[in-house]
C-alpha atoms as a PDB file:
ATOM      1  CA  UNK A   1      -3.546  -5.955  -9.904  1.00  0.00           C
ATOM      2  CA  UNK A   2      -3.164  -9.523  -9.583  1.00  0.00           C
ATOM      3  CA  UNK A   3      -3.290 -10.043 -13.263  1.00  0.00           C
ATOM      4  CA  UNK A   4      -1.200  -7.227 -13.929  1.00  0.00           C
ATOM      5  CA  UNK A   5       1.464  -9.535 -11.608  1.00  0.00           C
ATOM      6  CA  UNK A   6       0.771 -12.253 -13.715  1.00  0.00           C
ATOM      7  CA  UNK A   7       1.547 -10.970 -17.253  1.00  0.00           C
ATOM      8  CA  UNK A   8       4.963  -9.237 -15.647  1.00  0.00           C
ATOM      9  CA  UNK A   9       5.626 -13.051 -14.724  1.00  0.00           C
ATOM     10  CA  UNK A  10       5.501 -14.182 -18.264  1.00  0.00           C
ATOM     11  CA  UNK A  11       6.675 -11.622 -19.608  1.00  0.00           C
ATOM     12  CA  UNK A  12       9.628 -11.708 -17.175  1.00  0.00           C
ATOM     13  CA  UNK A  13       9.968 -15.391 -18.119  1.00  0.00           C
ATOM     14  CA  UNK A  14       9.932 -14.936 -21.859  1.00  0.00           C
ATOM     15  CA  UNK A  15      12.593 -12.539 -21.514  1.00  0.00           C
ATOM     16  CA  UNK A  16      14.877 -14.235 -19.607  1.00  0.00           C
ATOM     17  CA  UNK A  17      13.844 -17.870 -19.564  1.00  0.00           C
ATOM     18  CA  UNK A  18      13.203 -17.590 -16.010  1.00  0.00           C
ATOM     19  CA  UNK A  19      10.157 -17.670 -13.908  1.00  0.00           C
ATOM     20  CA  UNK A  20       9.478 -15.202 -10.913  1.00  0.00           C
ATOM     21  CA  UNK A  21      10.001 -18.583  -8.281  1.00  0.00           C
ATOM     22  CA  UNK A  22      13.610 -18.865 -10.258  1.00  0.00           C
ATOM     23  CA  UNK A  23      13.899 -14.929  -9.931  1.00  0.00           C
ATOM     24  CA  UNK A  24      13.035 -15.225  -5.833  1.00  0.00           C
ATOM     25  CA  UNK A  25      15.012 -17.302  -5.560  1.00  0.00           C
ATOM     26  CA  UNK A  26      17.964 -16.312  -6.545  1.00  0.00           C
ATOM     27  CA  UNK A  27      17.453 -13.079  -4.865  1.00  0.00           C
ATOM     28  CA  UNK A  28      16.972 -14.578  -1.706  1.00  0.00           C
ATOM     29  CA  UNK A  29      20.342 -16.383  -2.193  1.00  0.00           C
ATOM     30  CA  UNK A  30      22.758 -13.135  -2.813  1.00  0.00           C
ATOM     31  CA  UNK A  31      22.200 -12.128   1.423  1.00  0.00           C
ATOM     32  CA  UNK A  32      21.211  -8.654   0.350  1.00  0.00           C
ATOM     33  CA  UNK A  33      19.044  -7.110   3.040  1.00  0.00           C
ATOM     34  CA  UNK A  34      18.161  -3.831   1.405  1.00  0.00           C
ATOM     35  CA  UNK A  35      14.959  -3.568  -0.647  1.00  0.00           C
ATOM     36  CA  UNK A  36      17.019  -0.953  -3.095  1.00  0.00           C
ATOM     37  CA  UNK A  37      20.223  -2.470  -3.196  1.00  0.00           C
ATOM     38  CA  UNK A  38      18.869  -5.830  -4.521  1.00  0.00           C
ATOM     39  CA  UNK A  39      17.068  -4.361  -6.652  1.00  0.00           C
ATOM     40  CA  UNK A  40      20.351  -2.660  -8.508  1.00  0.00           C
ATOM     41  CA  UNK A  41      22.227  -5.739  -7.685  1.00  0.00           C
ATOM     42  CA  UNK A  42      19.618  -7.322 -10.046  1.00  0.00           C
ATOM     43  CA  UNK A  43      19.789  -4.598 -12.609  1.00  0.00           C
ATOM     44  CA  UNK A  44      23.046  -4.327 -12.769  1.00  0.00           C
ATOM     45  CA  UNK A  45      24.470  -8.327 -12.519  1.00  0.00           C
ATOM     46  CA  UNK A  46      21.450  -9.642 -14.066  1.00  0.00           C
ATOM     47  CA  UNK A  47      20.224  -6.849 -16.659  1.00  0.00           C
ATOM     48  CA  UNK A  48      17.034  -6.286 -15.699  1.00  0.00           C
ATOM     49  CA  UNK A  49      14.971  -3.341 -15.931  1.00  0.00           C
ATOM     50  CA  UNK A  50      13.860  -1.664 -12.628  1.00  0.00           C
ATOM     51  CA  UNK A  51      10.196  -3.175 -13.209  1.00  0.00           C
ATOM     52  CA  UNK A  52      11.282  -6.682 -12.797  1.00  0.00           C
ATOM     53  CA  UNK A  53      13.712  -6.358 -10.478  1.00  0.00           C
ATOM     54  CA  UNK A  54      11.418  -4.032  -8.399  1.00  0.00           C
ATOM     55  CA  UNK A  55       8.931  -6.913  -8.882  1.00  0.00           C
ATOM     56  CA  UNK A  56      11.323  -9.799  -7.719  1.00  0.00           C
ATOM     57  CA  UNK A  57      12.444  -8.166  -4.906  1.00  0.00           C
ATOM     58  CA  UNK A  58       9.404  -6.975  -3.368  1.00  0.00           C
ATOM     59  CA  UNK A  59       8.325 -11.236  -4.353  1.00  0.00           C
ATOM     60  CA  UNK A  60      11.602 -11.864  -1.938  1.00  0.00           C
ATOM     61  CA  UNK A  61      10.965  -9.925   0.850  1.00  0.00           C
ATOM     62  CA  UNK A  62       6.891 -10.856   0.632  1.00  0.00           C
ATOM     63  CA  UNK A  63       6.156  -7.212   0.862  1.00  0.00           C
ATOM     64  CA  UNK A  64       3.412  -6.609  -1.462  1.00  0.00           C
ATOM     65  CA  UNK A  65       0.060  -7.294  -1.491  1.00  0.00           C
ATOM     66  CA  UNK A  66       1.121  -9.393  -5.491  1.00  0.00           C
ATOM     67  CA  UNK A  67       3.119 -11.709  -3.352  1.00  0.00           C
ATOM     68  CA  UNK A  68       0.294 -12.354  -0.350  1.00  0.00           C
ATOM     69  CA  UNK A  69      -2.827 -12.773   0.121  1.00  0.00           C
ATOM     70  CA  UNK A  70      -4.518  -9.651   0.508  1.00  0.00           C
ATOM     71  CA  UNK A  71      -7.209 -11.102   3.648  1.00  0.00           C
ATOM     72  CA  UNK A  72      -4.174 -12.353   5.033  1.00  0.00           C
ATOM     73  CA  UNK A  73      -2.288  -8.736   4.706  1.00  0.00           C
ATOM     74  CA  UNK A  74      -5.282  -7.221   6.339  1.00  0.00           C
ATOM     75  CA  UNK A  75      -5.602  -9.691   9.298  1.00  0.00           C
ATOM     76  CA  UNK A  76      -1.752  -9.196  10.127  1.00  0.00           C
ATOM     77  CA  UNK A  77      -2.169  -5.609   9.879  1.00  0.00           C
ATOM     78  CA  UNK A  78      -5.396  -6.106  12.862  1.00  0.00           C
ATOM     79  CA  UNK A  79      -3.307  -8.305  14.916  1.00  0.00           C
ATOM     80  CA  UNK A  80      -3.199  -8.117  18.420  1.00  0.00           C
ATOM     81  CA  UNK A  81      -3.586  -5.036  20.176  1.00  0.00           C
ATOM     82  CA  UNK A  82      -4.216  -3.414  17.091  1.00  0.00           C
ATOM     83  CA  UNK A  83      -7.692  -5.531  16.684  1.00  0.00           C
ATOM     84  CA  UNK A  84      -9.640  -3.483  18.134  1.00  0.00           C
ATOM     85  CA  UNK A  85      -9.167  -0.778  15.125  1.00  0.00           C
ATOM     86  CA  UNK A  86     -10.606  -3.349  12.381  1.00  0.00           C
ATOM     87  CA  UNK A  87     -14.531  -2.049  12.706  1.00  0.00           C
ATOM     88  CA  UNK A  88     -13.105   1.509  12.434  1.00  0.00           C
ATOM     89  CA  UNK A  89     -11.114   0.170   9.350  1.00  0.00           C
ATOM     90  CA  UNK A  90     -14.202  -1.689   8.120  1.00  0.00           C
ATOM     91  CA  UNK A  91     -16.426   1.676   8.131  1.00  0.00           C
ATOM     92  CA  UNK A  92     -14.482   3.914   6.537  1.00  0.00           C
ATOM     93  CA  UNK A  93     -13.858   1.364   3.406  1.00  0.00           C
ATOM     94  CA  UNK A  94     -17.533   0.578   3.294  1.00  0.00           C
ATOM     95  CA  UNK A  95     -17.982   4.690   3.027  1.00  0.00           C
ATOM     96  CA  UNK A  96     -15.320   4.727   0.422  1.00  0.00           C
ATOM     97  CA  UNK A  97     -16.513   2.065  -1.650  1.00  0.00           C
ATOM     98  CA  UNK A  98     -19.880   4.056  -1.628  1.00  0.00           C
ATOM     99  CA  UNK A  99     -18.168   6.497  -3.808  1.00  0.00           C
ATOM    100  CA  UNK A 100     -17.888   4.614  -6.796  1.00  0.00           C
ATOM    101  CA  UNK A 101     -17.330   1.152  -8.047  1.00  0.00           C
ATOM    102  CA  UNK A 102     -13.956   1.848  -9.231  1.00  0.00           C
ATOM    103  CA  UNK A 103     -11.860   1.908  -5.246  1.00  0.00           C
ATOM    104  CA  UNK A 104      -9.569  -0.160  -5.154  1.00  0.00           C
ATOM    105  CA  UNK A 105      -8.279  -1.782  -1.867  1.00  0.00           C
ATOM    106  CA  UNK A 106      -4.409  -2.582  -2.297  1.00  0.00           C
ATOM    107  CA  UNK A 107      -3.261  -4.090   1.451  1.00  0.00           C
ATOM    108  CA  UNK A 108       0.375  -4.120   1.994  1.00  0.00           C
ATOM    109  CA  UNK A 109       2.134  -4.588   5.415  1.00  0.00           C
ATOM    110  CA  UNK A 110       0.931  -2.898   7.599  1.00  0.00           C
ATOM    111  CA  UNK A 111      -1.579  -0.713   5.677  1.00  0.00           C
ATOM    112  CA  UNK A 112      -4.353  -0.666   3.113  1.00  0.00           C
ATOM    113  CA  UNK A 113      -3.633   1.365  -0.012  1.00  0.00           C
ATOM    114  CA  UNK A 114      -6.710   2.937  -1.623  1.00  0.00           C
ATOM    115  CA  UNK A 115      -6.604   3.616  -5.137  1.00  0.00           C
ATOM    116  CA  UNK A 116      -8.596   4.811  -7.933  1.00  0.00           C
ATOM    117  CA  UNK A 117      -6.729   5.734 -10.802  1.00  0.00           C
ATOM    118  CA  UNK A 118      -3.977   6.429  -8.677  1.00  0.00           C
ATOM    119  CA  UNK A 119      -3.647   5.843  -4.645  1.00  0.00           C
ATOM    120  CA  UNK A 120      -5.771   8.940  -2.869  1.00  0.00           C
ATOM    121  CA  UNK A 121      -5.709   7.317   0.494  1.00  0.00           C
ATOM    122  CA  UNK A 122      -3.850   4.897   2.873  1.00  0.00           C
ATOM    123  CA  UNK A 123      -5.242   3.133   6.018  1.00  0.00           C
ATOM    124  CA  UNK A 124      -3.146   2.459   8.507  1.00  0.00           C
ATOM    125  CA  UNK A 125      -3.795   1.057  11.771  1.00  0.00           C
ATOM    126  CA  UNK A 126      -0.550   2.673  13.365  1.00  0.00           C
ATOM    127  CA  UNK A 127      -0.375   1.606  17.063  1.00  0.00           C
ATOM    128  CA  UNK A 128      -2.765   0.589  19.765  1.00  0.00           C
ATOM    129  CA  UNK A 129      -3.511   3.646  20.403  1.00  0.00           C
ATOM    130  CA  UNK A 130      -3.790   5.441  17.060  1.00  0.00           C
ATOM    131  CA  UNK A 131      -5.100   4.969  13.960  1.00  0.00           C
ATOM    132  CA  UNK A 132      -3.882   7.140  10.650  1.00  0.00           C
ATOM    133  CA  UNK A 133      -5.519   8.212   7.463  1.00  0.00           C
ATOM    134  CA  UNK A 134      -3.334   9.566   4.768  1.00  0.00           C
ATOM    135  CA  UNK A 135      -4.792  11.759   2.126  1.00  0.00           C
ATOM    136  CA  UNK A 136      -3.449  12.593  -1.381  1.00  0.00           C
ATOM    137  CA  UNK A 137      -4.618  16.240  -0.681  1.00  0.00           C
ATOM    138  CA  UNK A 138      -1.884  18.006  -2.208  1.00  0.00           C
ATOM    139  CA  UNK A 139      -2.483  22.166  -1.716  1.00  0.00           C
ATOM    140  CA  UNK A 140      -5.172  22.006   0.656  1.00  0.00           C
ATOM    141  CA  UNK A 141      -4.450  23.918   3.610  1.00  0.00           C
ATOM    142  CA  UNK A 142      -4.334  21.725   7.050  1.00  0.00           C
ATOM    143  CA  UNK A 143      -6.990  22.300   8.882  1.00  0.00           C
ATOM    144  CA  UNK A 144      -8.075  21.240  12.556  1.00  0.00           C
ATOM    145  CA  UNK A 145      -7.290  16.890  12.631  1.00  0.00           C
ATOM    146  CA  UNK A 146      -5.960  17.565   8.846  1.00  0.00           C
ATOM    147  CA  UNK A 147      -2.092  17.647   9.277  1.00  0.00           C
ATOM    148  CA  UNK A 148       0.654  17.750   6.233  1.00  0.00           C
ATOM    149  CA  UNK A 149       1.856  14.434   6.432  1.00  0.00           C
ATOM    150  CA  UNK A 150       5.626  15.261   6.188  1.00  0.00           C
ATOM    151  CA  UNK A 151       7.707  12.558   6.093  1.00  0.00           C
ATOM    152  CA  UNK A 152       5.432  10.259   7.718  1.00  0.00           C
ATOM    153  CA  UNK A 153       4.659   8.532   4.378  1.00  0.00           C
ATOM    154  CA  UNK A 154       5.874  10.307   0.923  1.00  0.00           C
ATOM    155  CA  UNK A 155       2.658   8.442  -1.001  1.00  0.00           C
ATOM    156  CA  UNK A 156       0.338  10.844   0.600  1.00  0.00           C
ATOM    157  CA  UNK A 157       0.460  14.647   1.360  1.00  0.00           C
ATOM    158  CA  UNK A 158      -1.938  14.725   4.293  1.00  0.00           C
ATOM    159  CA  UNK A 159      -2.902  12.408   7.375  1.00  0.00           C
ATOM    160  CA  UNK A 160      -5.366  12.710   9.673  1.00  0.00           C
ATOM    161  CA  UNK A 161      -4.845  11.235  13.338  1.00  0.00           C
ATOM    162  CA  UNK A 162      -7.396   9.202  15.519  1.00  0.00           C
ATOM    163  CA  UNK A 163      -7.124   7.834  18.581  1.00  0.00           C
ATOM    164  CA  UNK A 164     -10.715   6.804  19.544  1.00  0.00           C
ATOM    165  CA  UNK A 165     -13.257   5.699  16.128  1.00  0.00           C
ATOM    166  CA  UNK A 166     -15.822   8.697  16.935  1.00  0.00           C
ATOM    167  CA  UNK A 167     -13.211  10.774  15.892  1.00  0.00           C
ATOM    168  CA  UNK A 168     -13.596   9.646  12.238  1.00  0.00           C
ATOM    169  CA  UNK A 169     -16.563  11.728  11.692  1.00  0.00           C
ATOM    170  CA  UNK A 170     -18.046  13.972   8.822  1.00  0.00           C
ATOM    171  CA  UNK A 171     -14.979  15.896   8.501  1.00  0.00           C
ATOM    172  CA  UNK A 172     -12.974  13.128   7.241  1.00  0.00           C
ATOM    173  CA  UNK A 173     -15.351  11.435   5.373  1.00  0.00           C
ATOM    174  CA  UNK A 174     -15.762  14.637   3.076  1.00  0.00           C
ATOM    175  CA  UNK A 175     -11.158  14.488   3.034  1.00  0.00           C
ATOM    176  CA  UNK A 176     -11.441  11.360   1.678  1.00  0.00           C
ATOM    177  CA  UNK A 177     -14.363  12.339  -0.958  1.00  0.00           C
ATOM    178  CA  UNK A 178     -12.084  15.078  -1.537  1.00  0.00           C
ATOM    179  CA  UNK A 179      -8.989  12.778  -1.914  1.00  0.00           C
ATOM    180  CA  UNK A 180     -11.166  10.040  -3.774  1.00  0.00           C
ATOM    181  CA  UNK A 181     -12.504  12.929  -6.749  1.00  0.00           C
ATOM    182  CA  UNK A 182      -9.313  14.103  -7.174  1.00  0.00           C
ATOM    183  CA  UNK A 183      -8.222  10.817  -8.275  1.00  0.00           C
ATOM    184  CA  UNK A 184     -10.085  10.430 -10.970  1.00  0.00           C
END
């Protein structure tokens, strides 16, 4: 992922003669708040395509795991009250990397994106007192703990809700095989 950032950079450079620090920059400077209406501010004042400006902004408002460092997305995420969820969190991705060596572990504010080919799963320690897994489960019936996820986050169709660790048991370890295999 990170070197995926890296060529956009030059590429984004070579095309405009300006680096990504230029590009952040000059974002930062127009006072536009919203993640989407920076991004067409720079598409449409600046010609860029959505990639870039997608790219820049997210750069801007430092929320991706390509603009920080991913321990350091994961340890704000644990923070706090919500520290207490990080052995949970810790379990679950050694089970998940046990499923092949191709999981990939994509942290972003507040949550850890698992991904494969595509993302299958999110981690997400939600509040002190509840800790979600979303699943990209789309068609399975919910089932006991396995809820549609609604709005509650449009990358994932499913999410499962725990609010003590034991309650991440065999049932959602075979969800997120499930989830996982239908990634690839």
């Amino acid at each position: 992922m990170a070197d995926e950032f890296a060529k956009m950079g030059e590429s984004l450079r070579a095309k405009t003669g300006k680096g990504l620090d230029e590009w952040v920059a000059a974002a930062r400077a127009t006072g536009i708040a919203g993640h989407m209406a920076l991004v067409n501010h720079l598409k449409t004042e600046h010609g860029l395509g959505h990639g870039y400006a997608n790219m820049i902004v997210h750069a801007a408002n430092e929320s991706s795991s390509l603009s920080q460092n991913d321990d350091a997305l994961v340890a704000a995420a644990f923070d706090g009250a919500k520290a207490h969820w990080r052995p949970l969190y810790n379990r679950l991705v050694t089970l998940v990397q046990g499923f092949g060596d191709d999981v990939e572990l994509a942290p972003k504010k507040g949550y850890v994106s698992l991904r494969r080919k595509k993302q299958f799963a999110l981690l997400q320690p939600s509040t002190k007192d509840r800790f979600d897994i979303g699943l990209a489960l789309k068609g399975e019936e919910p089932v006991g703990k396995l809820e549609a996820a609604g709005s509650w986050n449009a990358m994932v169709s499913h999410r499962v809700r725990i609010s003590d660790d034991v309650e991440a048991g065999d049932d959602v370890a075979g969800w997120l095989r499930a989830a996982y295999d239908r990634a690839g």
